[in-house]
C-alpha atoms as a PDB file:
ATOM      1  CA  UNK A   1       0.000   0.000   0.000  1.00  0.00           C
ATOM      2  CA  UNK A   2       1.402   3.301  -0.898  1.00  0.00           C
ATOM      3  CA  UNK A   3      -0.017   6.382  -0.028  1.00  0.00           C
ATOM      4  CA  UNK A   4       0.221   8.949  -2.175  1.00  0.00           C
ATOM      5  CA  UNK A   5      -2.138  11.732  -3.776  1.00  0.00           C
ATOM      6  CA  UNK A   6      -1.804  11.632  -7.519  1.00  0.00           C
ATOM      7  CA  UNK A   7       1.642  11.234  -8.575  1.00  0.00           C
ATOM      8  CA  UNK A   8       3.601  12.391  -5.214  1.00  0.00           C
ATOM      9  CA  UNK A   9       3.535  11.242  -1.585  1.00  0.00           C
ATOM     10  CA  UNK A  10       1.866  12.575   0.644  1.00  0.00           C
ATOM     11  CA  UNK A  11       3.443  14.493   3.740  1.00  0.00           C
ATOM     12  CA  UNK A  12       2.701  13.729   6.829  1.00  0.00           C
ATOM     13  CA  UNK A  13       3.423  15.834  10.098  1.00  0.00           C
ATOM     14  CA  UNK A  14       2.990  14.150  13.187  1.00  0.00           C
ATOM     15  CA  UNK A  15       3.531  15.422  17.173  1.00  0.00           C
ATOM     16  CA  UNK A  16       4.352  12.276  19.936  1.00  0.00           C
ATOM     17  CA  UNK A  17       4.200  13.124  23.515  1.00  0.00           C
ATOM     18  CA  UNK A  18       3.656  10.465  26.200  1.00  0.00           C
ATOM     19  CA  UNK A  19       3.257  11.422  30.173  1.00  0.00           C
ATOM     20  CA  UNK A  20       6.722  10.722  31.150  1.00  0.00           C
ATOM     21  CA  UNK A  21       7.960  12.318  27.608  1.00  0.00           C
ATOM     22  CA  UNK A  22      10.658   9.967  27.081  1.00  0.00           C
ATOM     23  CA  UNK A  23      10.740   6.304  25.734  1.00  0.00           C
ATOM     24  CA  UNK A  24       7.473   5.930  24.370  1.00  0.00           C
ATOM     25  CA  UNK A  25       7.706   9.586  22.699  1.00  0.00           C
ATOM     26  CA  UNK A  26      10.573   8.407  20.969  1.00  0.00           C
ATOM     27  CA  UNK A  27       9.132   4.627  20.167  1.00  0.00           C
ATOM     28  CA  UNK A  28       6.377   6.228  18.508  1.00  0.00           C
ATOM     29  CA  UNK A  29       8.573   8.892  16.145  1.00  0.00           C
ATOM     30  CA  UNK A  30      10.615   5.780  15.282  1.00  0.00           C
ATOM     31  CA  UNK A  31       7.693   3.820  14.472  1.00  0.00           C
ATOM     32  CA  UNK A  32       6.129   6.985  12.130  1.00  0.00           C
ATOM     33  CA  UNK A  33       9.840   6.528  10.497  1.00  0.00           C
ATOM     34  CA  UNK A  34       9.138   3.018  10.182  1.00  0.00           C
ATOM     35  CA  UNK A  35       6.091   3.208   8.619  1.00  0.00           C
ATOM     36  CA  UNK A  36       6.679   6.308   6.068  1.00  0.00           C
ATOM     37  CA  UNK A  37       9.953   4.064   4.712  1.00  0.00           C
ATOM     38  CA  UNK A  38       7.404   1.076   4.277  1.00  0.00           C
ATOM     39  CA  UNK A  39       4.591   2.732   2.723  1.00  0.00           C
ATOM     40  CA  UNK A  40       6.272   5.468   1.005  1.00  0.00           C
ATOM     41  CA  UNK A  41       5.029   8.854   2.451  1.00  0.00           C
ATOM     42  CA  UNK A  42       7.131  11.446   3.894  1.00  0.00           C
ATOM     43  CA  UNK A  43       6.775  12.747   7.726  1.00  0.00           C
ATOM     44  CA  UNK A  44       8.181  15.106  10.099  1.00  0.00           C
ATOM     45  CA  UNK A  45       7.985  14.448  13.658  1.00  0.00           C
ATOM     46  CA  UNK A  46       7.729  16.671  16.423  1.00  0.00           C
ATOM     47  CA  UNK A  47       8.365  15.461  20.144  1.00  0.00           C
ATOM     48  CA  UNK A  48       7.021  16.544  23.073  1.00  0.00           C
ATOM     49  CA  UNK A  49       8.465  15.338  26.446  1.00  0.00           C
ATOM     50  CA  UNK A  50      10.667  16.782  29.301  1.00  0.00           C
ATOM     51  CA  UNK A  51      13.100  17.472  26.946  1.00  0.00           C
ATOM     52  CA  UNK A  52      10.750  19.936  25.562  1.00  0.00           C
ATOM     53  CA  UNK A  53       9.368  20.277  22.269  1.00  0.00           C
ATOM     54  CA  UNK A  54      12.171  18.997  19.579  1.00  0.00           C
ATOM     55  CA  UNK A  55      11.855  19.426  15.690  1.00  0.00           C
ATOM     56  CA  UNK A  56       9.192  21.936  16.432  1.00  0.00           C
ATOM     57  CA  UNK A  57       6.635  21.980  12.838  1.00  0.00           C
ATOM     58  CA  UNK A  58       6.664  25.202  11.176  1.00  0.00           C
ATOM     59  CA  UNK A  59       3.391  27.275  10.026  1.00  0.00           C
ATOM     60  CA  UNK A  60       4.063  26.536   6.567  1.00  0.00           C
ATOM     61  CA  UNK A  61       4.688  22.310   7.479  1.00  0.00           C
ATOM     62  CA  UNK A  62       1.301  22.963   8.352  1.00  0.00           C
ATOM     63  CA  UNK A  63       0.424  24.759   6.068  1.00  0.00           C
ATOM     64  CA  UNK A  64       1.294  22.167   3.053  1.00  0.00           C
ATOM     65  CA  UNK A  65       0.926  18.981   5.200  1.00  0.00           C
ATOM     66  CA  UNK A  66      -2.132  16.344   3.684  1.00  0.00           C
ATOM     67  CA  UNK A  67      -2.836  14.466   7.343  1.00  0.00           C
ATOM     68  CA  UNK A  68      -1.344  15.258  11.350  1.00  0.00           C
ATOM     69  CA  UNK A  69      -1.029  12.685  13.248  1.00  0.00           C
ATOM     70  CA  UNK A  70      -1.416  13.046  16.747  1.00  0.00           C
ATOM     71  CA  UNK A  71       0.215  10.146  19.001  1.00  0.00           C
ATOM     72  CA  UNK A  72       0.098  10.782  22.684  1.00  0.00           C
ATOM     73  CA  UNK A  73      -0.836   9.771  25.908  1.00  0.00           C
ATOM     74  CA  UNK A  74      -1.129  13.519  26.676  1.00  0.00           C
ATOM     75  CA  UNK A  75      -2.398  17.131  25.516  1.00  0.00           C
ATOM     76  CA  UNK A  76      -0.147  18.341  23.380  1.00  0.00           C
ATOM     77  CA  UNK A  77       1.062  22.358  23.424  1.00  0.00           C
ATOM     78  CA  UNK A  78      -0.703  24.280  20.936  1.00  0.00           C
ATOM     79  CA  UNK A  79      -3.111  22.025  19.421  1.00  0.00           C
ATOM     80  CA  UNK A  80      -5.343  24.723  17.854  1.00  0.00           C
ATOM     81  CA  UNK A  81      -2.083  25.258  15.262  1.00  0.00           C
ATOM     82  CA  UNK A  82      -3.824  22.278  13.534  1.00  0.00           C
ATOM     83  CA  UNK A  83      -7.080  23.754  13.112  1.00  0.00           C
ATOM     84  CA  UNK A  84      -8.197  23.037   9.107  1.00  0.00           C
ATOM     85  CA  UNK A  85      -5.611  20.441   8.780  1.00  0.00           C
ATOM     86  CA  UNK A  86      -7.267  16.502   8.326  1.00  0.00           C
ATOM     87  CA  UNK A  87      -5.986  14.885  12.179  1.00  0.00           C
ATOM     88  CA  UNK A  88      -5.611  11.614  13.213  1.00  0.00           C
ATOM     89  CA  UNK A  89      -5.529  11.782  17.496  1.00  0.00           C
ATOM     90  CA  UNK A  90      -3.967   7.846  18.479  1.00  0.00           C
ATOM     91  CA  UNK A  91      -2.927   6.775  21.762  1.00  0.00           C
ATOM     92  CA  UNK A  92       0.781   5.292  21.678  1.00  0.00           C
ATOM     93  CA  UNK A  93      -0.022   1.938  22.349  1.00  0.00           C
ATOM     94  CA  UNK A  94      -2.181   2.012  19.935  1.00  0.00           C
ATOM     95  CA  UNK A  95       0.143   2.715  17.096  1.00  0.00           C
ATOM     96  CA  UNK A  96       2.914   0.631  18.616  1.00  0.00           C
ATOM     97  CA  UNK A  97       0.620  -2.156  18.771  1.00  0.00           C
ATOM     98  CA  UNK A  98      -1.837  -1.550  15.861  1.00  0.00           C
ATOM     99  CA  UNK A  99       0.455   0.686  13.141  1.00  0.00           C
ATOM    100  CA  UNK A 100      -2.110  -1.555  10.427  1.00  0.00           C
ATOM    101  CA  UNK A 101      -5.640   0.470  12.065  1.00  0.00           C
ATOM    102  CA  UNK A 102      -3.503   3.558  11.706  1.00  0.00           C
ATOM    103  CA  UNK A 103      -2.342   3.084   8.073  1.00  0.00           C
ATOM    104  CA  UNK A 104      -6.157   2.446   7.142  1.00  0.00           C
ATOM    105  CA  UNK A 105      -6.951   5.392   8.516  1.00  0.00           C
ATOM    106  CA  UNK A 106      -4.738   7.574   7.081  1.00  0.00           C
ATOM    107  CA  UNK A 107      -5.841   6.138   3.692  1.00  0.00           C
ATOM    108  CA  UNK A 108      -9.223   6.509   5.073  1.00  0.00           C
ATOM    109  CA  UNK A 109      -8.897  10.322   5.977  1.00  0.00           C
ATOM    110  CA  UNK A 110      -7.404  11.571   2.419  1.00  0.00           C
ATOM    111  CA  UNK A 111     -10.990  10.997   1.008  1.00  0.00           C
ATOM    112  CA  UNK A 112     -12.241  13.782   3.539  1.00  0.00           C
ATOM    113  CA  UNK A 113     -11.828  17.501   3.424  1.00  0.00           C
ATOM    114  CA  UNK A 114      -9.248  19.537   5.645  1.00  0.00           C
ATOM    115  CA  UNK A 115     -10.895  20.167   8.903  1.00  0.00           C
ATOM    116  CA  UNK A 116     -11.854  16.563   9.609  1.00  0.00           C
ATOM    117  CA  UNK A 117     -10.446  14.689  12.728  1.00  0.00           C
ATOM    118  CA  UNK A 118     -10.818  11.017  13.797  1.00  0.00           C
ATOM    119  CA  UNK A 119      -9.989   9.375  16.760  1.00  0.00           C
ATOM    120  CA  UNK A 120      -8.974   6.114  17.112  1.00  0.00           C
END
C-alpha cells in the first residue's frame, strides 16, 4: 500500500508526547519513520516530552501537510495550530501495537476535506 495523492507522496506531520515524555515519545517517532519508509510517504515528527518540544513543525509544514497525526498519551502544546488540517488523534499503544488500524486510517482520511479529525 502506498499512499500517495496523484503522482507524489503525501506528507505527513505528526507530534508524539507520552506522560513521562521519554521512551514511548521516541518509540512512537521511530515507528512513524518506520512506517513512512514502508509505505512510502514522507513525515516530520515533532516530540514533546521533558526534553521539551524537539523538531518543532513550522506554520508553513502545516500549512502544506495532507494528514497530522497526533500520538500521545497527553495534551499536546498548541493544538489549535492544527485547526483546518485533516488529524488523526492515536494513543501510543495504539500505534505501537496496531500501526495496520492507523495506516487504514490515514488512507481513510485523504478521502475527507481539511478540517476533519478522527480518533482512534
Amino acid at each position: 500500500m502506498s499512499l500517495k495523492t496523484g503522482t507524489s507522496k503525501i506528507n505527513i506531520l505528526a507530534i508524539t508526547a507520552c506522560t513521562t515524555g521519554v521512551a514511548h515519545t521516541y518509540m512512537a517517532a521511530e515507528k512513524l519513520e518506520k512506517l513512512a519508509k514502508e509505505y512510502d510517504f514522507g513525515v516530520k515528527i515533532e516530540t514533546q516530552g521533558v526534553l521539551g518540544i524537539k523538531n518543532k513543525l513550522s506554520e508553513k509544514d502545516i500549512e502544506t501537510t495532507d494528514l497530522v497525526i497526533i500520538a500521545a498519551d497527553i495534551v499536546i502544546d498548541n493544538p489549535d495550530r492544527f485547526t483546518g488540517c485533516r488529524v488523526i488523534n492515536v494513543r501510543i499503544s495504539s500505534l505501537l501495537m496496531n500501526p495496520n488500524e492507523v495506516l487504514m486510517t490515514m488512507k481513510k482520511i485523504l478521502h475527507y476535506p481539511k478540517g476533519k479529525t478522527i480518533d482512534i
